[in-house]
PDB file of N, CA and C in Angstrom:
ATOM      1  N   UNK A   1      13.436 -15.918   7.410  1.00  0.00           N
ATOM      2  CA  UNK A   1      13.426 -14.471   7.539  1.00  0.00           C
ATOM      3  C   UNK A   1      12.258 -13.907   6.725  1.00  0.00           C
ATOM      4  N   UNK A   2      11.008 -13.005   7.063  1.00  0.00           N
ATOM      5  CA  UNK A   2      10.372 -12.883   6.478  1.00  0.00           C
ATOM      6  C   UNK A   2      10.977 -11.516   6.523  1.00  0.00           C
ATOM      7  N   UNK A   3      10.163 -10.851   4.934  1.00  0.00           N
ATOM      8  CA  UNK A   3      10.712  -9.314   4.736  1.00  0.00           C
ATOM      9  C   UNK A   3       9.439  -9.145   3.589  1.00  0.00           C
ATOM     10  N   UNK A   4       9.576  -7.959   3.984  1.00  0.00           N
ATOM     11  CA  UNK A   4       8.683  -6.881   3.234  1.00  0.00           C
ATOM     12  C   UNK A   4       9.044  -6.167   2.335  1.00  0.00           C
ATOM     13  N   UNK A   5       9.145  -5.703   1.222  1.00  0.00           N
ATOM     14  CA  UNK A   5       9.720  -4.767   0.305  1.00  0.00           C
ATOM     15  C   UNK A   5       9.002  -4.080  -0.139  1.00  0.00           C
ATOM     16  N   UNK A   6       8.944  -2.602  -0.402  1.00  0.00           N
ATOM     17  CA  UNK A   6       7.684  -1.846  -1.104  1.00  0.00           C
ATOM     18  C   UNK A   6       8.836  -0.893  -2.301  1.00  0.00           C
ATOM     19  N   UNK A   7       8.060  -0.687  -3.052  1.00  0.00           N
ATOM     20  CA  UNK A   7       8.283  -0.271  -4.150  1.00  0.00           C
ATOM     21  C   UNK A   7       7.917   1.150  -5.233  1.00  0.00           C
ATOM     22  N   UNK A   8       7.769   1.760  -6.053  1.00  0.00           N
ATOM     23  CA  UNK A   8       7.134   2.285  -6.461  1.00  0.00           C
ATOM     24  C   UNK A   8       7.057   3.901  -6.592  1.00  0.00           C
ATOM     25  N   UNK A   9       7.424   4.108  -5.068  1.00  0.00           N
ATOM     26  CA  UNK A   9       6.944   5.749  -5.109  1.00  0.00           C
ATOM     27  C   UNK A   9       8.053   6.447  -5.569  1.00  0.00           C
ATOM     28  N   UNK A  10       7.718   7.558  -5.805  1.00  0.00           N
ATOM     29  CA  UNK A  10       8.120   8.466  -6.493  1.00  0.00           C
ATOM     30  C   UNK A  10       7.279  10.069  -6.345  1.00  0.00           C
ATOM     31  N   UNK A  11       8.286  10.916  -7.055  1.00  0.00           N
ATOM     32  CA  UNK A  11       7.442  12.311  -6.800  1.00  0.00           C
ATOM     33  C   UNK A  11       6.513  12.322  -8.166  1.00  0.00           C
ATOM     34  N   UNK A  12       5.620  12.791  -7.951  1.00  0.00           N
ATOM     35  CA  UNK A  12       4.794  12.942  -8.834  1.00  0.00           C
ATOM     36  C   UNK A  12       4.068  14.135  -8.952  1.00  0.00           C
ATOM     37  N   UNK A  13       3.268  15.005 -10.060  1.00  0.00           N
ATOM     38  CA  UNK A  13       2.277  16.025 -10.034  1.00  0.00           C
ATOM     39  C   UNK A  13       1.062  15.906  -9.785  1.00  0.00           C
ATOM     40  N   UNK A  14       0.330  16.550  -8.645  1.00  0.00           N
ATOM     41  CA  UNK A  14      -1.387  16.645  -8.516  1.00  0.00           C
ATOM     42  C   UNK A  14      -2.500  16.040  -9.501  1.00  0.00           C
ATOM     43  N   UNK A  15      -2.916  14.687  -9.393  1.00  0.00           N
ATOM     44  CA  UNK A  15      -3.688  14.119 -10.463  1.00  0.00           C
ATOM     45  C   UNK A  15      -3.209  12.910 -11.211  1.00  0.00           C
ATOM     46  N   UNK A  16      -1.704  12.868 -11.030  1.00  0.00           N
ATOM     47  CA  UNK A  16      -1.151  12.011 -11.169  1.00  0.00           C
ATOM     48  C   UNK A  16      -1.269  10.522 -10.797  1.00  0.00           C
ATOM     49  N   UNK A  17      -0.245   9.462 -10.978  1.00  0.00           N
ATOM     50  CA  UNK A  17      -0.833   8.291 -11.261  1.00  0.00           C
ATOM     51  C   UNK A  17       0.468   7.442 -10.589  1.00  0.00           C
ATOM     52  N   UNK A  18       0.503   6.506  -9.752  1.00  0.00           N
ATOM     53  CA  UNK A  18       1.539   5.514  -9.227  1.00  0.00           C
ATOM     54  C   UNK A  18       1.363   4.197  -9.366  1.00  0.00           C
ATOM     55  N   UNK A  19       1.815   3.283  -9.150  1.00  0.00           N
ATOM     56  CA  UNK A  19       1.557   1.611  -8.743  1.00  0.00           C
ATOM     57  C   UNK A  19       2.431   1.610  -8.164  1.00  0.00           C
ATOM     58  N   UNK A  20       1.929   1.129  -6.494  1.00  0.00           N
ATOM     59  CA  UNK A  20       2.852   0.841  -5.782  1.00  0.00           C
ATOM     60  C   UNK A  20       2.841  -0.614  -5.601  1.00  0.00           C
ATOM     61  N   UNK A  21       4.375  -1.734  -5.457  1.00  0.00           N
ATOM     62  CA  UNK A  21       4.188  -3.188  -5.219  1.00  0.00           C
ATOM     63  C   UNK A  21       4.667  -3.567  -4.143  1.00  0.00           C
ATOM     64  N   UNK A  22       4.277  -4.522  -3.048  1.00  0.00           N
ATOM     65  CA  UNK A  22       5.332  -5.307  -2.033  1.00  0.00           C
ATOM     66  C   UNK A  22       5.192  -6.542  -2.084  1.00  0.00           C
ATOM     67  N   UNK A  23       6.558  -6.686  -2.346  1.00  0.00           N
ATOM     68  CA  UNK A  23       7.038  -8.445  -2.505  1.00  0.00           C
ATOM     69  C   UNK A  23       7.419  -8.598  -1.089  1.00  0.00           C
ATOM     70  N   UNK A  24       6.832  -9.918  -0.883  1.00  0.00           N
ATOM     71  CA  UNK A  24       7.107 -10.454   0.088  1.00  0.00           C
ATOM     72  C   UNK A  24       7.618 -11.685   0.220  1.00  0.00           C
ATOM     73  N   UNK A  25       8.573 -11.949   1.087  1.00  0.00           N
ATOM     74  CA  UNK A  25       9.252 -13.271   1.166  1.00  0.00           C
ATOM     75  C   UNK A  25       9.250 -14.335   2.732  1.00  0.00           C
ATOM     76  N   UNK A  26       9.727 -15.198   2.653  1.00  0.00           N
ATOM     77  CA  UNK A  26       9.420 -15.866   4.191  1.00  0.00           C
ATOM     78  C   UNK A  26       8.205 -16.010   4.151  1.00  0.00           C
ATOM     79  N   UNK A  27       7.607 -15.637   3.774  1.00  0.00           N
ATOM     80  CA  UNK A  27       5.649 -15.985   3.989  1.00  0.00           C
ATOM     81  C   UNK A  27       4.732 -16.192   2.802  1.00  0.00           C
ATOM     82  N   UNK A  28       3.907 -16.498   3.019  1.00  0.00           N
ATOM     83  CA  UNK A  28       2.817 -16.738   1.713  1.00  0.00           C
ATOM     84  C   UNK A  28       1.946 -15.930   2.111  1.00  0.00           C
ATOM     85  N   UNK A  29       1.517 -14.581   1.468  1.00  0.00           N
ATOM     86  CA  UNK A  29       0.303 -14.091   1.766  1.00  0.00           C
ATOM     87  C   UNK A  29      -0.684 -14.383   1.278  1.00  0.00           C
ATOM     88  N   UNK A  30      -0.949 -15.776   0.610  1.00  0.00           N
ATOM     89  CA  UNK A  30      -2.136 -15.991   0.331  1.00  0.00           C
ATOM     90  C   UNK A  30      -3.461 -16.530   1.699  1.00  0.00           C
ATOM     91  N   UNK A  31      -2.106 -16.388   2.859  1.00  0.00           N
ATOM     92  CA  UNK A  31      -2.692 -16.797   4.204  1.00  0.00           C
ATOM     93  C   UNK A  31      -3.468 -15.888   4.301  1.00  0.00           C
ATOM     94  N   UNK A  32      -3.091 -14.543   4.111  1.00  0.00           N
ATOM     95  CA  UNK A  32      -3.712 -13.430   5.059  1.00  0.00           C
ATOM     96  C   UNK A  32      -4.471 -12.616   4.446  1.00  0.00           C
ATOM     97  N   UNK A  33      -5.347 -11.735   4.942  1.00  0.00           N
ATOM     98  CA  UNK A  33      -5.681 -10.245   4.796  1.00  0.00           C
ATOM     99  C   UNK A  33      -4.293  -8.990   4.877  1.00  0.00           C
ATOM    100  N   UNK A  34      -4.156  -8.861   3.712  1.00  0.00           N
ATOM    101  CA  UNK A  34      -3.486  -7.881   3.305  1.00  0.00           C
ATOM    102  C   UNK A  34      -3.623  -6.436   2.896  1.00  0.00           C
ATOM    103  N   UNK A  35      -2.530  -5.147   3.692  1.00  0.00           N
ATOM    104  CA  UNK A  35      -3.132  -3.864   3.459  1.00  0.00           C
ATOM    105  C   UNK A  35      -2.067  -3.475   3.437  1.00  0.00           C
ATOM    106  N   UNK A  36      -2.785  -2.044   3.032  1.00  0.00           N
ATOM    107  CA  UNK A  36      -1.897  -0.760   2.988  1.00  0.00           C
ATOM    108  C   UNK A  36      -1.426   0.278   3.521  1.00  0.00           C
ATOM    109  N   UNK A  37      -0.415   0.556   3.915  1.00  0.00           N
ATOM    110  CA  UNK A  37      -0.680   2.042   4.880  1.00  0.00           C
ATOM    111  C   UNK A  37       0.154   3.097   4.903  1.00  0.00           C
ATOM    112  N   UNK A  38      -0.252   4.092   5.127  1.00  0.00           N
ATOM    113  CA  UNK A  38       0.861   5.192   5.382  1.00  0.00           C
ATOM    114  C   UNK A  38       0.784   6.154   6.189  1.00  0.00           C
ATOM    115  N   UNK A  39       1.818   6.642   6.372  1.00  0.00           N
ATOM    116  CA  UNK A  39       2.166   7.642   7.265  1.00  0.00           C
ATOM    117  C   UNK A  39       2.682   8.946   6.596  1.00  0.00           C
ATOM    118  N   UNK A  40       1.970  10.142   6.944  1.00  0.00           N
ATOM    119  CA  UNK A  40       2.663  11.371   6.284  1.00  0.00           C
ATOM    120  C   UNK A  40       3.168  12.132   7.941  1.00  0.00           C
ATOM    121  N   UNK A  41       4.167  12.958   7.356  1.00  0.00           N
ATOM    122  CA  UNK A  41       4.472  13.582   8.122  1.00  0.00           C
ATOM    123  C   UNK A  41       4.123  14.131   9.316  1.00  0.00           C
ATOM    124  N   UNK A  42       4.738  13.595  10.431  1.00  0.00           N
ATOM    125  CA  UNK A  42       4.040  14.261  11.904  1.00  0.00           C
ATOM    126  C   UNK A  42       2.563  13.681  12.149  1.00  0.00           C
ATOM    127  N   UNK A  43       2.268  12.666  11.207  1.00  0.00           N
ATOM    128  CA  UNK A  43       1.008  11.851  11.438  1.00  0.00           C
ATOM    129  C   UNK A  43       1.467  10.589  12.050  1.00  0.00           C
ATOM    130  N   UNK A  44       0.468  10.053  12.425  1.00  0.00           N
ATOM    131  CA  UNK A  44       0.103   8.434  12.699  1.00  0.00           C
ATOM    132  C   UNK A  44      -0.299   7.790  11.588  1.00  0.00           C
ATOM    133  N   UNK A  45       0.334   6.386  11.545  1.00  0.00           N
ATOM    134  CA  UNK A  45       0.129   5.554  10.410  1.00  0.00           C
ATOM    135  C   UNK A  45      -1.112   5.110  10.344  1.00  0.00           C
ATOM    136  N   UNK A  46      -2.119   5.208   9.090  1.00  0.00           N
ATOM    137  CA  UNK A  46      -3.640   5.292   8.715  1.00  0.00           C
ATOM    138  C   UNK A  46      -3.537   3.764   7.647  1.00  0.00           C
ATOM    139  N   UNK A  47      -4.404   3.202   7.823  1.00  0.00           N
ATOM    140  CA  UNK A  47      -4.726   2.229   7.016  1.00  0.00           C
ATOM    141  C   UNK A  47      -5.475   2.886   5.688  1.00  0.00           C
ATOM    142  N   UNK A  48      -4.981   2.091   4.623  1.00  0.00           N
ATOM    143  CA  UNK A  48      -5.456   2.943   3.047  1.00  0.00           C
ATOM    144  C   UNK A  48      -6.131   2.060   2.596  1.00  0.00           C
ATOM    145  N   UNK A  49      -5.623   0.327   2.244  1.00  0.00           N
ATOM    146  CA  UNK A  49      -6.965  -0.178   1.831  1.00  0.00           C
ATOM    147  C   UNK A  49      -6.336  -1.576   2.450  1.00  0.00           C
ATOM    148  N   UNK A  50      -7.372  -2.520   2.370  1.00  0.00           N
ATOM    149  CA  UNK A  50      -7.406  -3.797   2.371  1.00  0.00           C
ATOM    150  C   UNK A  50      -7.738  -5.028   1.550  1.00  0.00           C
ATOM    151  N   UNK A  51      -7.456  -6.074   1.130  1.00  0.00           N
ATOM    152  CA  UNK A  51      -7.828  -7.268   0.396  1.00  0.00           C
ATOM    153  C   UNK A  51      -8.068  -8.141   1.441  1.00  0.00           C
ATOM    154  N   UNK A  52      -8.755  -8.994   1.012  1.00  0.00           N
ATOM    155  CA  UNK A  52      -9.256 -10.023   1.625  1.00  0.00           C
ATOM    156  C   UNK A  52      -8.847 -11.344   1.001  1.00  0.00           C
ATOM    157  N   UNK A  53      -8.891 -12.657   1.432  1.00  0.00           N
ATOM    158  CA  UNK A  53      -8.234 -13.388   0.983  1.00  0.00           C
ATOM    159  C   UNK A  53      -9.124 -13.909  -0.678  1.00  0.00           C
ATOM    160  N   UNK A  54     -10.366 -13.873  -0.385  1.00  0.00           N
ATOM    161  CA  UNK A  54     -11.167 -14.116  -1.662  1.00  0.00           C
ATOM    162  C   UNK A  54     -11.266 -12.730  -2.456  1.00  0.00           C
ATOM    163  N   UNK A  55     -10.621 -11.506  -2.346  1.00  0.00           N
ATOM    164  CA  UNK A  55     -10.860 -10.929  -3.072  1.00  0.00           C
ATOM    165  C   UNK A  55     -11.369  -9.604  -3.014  1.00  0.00           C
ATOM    166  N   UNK A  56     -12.312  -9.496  -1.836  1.00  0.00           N
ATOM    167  CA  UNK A  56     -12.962  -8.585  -1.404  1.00  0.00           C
ATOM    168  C   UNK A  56     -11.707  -7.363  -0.883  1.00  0.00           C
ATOM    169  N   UNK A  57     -12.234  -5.770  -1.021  1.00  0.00           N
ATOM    170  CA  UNK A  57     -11.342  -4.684  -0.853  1.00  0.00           C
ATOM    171  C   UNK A  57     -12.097  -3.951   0.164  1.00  0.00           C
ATOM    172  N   UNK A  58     -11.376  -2.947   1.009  1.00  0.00           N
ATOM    173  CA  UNK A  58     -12.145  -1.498   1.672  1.00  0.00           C
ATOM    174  C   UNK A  58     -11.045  -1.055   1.513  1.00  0.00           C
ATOM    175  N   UNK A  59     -11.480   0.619   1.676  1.00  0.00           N
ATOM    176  CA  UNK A  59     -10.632   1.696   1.568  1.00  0.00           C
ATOM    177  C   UNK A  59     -10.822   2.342   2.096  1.00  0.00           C
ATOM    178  N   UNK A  60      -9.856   3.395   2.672  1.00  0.00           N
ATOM    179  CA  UNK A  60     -10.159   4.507   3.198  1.00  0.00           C
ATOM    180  C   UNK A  60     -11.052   5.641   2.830  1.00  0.00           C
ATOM    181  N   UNK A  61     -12.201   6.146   3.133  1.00  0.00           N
ATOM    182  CA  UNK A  61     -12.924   7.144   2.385  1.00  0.00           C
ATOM    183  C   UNK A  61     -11.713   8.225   1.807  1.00  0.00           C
ATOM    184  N   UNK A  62     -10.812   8.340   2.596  1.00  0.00           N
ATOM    185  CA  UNK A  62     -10.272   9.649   1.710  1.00  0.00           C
ATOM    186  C   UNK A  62      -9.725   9.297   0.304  1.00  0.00           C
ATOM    187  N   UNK A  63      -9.544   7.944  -0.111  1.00  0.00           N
ATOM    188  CA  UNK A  63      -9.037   7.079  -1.237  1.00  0.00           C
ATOM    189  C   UNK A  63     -10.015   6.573  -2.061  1.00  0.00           C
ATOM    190  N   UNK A  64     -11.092   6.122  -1.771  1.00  0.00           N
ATOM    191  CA  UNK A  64     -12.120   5.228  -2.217  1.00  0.00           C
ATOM    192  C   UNK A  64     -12.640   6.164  -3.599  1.00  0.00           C
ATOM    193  N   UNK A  65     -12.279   5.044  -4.755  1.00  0.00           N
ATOM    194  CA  UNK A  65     -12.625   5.635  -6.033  1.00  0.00           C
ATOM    195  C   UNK A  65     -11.180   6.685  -6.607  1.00  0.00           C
ATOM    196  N   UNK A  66     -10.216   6.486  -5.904  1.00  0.00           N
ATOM    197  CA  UNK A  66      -8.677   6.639  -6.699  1.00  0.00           C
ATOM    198  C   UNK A  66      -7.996   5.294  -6.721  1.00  0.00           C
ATOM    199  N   UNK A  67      -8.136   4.620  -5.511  1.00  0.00           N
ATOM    200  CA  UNK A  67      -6.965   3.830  -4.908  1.00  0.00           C
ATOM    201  C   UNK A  67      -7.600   2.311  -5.301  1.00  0.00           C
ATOM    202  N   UNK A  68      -6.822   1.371  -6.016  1.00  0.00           N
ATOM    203  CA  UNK A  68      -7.544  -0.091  -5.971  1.00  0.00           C
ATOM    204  C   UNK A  68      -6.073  -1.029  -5.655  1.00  0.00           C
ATOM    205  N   UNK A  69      -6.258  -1.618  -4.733  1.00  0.00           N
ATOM    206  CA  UNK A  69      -5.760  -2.725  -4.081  1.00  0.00           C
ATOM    207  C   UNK A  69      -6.052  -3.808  -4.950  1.00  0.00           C
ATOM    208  N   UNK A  70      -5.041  -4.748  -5.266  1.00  0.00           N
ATOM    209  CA  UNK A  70      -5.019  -6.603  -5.583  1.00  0.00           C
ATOM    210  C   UNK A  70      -3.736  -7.274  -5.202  1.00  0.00           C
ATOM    211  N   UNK A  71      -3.673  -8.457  -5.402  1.00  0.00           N
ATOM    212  CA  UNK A  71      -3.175  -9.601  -4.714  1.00  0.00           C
ATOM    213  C   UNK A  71      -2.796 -10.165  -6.102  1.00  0.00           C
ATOM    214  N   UNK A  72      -1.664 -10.904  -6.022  1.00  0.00           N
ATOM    215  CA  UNK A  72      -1.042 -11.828  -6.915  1.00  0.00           C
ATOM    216  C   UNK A  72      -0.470 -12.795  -5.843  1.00  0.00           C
ATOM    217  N   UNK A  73      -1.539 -13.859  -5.377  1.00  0.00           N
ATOM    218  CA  UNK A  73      -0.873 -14.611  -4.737  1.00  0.00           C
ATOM    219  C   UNK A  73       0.638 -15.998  -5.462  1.00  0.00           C
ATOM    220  N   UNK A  74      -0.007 -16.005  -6.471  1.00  0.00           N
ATOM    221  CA  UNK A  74       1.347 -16.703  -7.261  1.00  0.00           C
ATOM    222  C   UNK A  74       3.109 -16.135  -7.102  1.00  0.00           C
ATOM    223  N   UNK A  75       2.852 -14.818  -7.122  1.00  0.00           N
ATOM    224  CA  UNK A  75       4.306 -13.906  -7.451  1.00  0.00           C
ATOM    225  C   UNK A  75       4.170 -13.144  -5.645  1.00  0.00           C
ATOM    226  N   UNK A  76       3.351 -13.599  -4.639  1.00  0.00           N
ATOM    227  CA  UNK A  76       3.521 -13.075  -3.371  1.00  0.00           C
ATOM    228  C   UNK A  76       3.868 -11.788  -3.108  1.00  0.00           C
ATOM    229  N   UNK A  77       2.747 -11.097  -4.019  1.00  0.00           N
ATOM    230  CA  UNK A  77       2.873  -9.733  -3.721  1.00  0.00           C
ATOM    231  C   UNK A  77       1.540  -8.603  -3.806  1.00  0.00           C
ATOM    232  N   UNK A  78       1.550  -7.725  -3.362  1.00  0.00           N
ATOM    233  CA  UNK A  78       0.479  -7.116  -3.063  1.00  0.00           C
ATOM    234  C   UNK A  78       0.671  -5.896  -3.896  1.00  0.00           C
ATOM    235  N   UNK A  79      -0.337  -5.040  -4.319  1.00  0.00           N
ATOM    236  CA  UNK A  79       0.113  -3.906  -4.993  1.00  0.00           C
ATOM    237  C   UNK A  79      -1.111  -3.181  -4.909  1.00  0.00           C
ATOM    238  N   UNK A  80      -0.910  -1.345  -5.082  1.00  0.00           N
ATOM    239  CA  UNK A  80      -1.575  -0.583  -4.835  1.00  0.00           C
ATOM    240  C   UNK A  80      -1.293   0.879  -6.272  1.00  0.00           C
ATOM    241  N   UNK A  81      -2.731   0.464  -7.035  1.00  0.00           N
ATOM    242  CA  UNK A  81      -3.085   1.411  -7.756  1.00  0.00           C
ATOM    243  C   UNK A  81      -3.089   2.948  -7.545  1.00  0.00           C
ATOM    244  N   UNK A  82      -3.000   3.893  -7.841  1.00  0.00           N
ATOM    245  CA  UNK A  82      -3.110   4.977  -7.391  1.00  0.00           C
ATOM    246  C   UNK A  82      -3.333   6.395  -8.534  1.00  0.00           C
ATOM    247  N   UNK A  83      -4.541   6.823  -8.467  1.00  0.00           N
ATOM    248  CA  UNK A  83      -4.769   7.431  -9.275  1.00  0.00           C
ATOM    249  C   UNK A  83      -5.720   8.410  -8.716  1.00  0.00           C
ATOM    250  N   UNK A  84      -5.607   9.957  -9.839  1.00  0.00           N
ATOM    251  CA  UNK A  84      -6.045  10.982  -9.673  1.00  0.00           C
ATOM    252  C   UNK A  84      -5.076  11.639  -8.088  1.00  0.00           C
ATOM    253  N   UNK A  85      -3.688  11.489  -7.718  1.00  0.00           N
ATOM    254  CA  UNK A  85      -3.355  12.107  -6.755  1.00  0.00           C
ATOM    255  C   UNK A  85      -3.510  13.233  -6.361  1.00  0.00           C
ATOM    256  N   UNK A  86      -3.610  13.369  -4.951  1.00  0.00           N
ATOM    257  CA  UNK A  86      -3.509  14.822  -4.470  1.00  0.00           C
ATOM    258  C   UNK A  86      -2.529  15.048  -3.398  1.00  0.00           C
ATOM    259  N   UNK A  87      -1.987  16.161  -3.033  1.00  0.00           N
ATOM    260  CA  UNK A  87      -1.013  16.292  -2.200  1.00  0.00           C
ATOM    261  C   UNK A  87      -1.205  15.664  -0.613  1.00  0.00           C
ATOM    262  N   UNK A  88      -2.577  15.514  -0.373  1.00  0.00           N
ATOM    263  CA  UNK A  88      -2.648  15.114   1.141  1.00  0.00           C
ATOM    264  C   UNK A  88      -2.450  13.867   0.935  1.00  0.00           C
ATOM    265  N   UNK A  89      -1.967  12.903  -0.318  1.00  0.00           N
ATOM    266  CA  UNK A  89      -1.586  11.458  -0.329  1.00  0.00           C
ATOM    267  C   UNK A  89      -0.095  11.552   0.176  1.00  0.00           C
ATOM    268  N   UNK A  90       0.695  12.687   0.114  1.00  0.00           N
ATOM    269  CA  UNK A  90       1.825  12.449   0.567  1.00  0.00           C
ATOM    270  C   UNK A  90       2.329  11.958   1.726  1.00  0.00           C
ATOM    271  N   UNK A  91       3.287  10.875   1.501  1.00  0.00           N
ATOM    272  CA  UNK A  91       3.541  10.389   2.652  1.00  0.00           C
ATOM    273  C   UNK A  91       4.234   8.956   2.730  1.00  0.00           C
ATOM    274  N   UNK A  92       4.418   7.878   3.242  1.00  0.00           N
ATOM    275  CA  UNK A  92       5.427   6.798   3.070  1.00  0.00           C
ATOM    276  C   UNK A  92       4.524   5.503   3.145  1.00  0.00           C
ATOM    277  N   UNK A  93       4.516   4.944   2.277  1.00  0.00           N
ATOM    278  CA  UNK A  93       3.352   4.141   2.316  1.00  0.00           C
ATOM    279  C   UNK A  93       4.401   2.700   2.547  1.00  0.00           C
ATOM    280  N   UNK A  94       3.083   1.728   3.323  1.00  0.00           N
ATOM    281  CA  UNK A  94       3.688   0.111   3.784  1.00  0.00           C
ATOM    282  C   UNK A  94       2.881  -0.578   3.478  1.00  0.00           C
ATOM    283  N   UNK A  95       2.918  -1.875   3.563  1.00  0.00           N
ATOM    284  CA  UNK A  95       2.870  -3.207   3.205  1.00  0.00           C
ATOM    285  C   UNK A  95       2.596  -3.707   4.866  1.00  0.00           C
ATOM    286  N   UNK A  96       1.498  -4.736   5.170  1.00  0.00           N
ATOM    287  CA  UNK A  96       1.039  -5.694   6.048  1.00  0.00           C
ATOM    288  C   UNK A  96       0.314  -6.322   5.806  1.00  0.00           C
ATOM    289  N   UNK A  97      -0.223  -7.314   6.774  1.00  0.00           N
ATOM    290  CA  UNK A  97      -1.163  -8.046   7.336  1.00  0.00           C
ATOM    291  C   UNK A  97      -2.144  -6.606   7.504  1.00  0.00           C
ATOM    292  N   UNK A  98      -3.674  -6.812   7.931  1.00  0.00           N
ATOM    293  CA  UNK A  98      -4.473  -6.423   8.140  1.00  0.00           C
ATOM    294  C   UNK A  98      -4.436  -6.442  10.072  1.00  0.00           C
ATOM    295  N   UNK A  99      -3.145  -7.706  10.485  1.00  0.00           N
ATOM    296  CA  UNK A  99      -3.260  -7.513  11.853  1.00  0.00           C
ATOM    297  C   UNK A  99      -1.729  -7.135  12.441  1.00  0.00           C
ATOM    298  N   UNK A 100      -1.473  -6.647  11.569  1.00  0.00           N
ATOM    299  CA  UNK A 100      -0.215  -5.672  11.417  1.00  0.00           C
ATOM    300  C   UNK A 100       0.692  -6.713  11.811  1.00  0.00           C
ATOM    301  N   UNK A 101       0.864  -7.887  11.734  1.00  0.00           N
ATOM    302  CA  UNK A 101       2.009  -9.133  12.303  1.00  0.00           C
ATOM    303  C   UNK A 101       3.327  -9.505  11.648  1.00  0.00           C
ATOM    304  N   UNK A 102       3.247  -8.408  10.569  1.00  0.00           N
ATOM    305  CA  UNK A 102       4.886  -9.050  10.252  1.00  0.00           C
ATOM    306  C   UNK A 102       5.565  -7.971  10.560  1.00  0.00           C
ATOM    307  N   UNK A 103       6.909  -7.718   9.822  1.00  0.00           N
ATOM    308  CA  UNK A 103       7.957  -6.955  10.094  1.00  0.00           C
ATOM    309  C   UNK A 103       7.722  -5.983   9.454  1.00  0.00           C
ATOM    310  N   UNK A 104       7.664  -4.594   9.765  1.00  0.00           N
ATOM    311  CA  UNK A 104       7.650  -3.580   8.749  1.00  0.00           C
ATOM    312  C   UNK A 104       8.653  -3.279   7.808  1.00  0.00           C
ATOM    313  N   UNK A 105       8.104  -3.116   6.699  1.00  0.00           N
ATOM    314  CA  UNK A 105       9.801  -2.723   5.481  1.00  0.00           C
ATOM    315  C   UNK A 105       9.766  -1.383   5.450  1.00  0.00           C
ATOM    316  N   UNK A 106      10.595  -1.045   4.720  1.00  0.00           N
ATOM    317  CA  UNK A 106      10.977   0.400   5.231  1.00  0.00           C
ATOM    318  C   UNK A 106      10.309   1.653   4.489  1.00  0.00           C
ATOM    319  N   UNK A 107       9.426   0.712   3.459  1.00  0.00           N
ATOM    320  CA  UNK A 107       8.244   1.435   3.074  1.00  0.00           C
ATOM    321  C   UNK A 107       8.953   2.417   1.669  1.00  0.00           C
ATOM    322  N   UNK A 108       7.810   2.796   1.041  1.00  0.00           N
ATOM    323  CA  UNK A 108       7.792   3.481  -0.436  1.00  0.00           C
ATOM    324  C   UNK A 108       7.634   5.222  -0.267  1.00  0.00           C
ATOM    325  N   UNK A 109       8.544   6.064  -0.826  1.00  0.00           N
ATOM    326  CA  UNK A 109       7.838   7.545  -0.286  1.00  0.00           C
ATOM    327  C   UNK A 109       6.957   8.052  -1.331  1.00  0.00           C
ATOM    328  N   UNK A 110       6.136   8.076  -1.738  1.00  0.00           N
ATOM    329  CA  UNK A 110       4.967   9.000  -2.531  1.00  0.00           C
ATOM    330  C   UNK A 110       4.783  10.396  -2.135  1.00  0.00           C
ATOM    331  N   UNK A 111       5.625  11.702  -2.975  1.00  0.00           N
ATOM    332  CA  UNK A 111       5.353  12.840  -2.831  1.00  0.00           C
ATOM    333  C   UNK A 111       4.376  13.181  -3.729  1.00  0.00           C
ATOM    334  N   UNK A 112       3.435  13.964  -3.605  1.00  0.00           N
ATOM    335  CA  UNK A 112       2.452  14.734  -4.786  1.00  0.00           C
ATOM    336  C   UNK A 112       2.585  16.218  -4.348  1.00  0.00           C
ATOM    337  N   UNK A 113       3.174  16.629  -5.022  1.00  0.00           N
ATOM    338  CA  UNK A 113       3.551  18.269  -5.057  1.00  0.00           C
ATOM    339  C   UNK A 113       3.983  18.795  -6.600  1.00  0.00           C
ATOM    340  N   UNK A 114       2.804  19.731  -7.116  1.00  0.00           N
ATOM    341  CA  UNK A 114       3.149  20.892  -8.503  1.00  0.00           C
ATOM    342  C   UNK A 114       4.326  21.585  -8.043  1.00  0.00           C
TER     343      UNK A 114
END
């Protein structure tokens, strides 16, 4: 059974600061390209950043220079830095593959609202 778990969010104030984590089980993501994503309200789910298996990251311009992505392939989990928030981060963030192939978990909610 593979599963996804995300972690982390919470409400927070404008400028503010999160770490979000997803443990993953049934699988080794040291296989894959691993990302991030979320969905805010009445949107479509947007990719936020990516790792690569050696290491390498991209991000979404609207993130790039808040948001840093890494990998702990030992403890099989992925995690997402998050800093300087702003309210248009709000929204439910997930855990994948880069080719979206596993199961979705039911994801982390990150509000940013003063």
């Amino acid at each position: 059974q593979v599963q996804l778990v995300e972690s982390g969010g919470g409400l927070v104030q404008p400028g503010g600061s999160l770490r979000l984590s997803c443990a993953a089980s049934g699988v080794g993501i040291r296989n894959y390209v691993m990302a991030w994503y979320r969905q805010a309200p009445g949107k479509q789910r947007e990719l936020v950043a990516t790792i690569f298996r050696a290491g390498t990251t991209n991000y979404a311009d609207s993130v790039k220079g808040r948001f840093t992505i890494s990998r702990d392939n030992a403890k099989n989990t992925v995690s997402l830095q998050m800093n300087s928030l702003k309210p248009e981060d709000t929204a439910v963030y997930y855990c994948n593959t880069l080719g979206q192939g596993l199961t979705w978990g039911q994801g982390t909610q990150v509000t940013v609202s003063s």
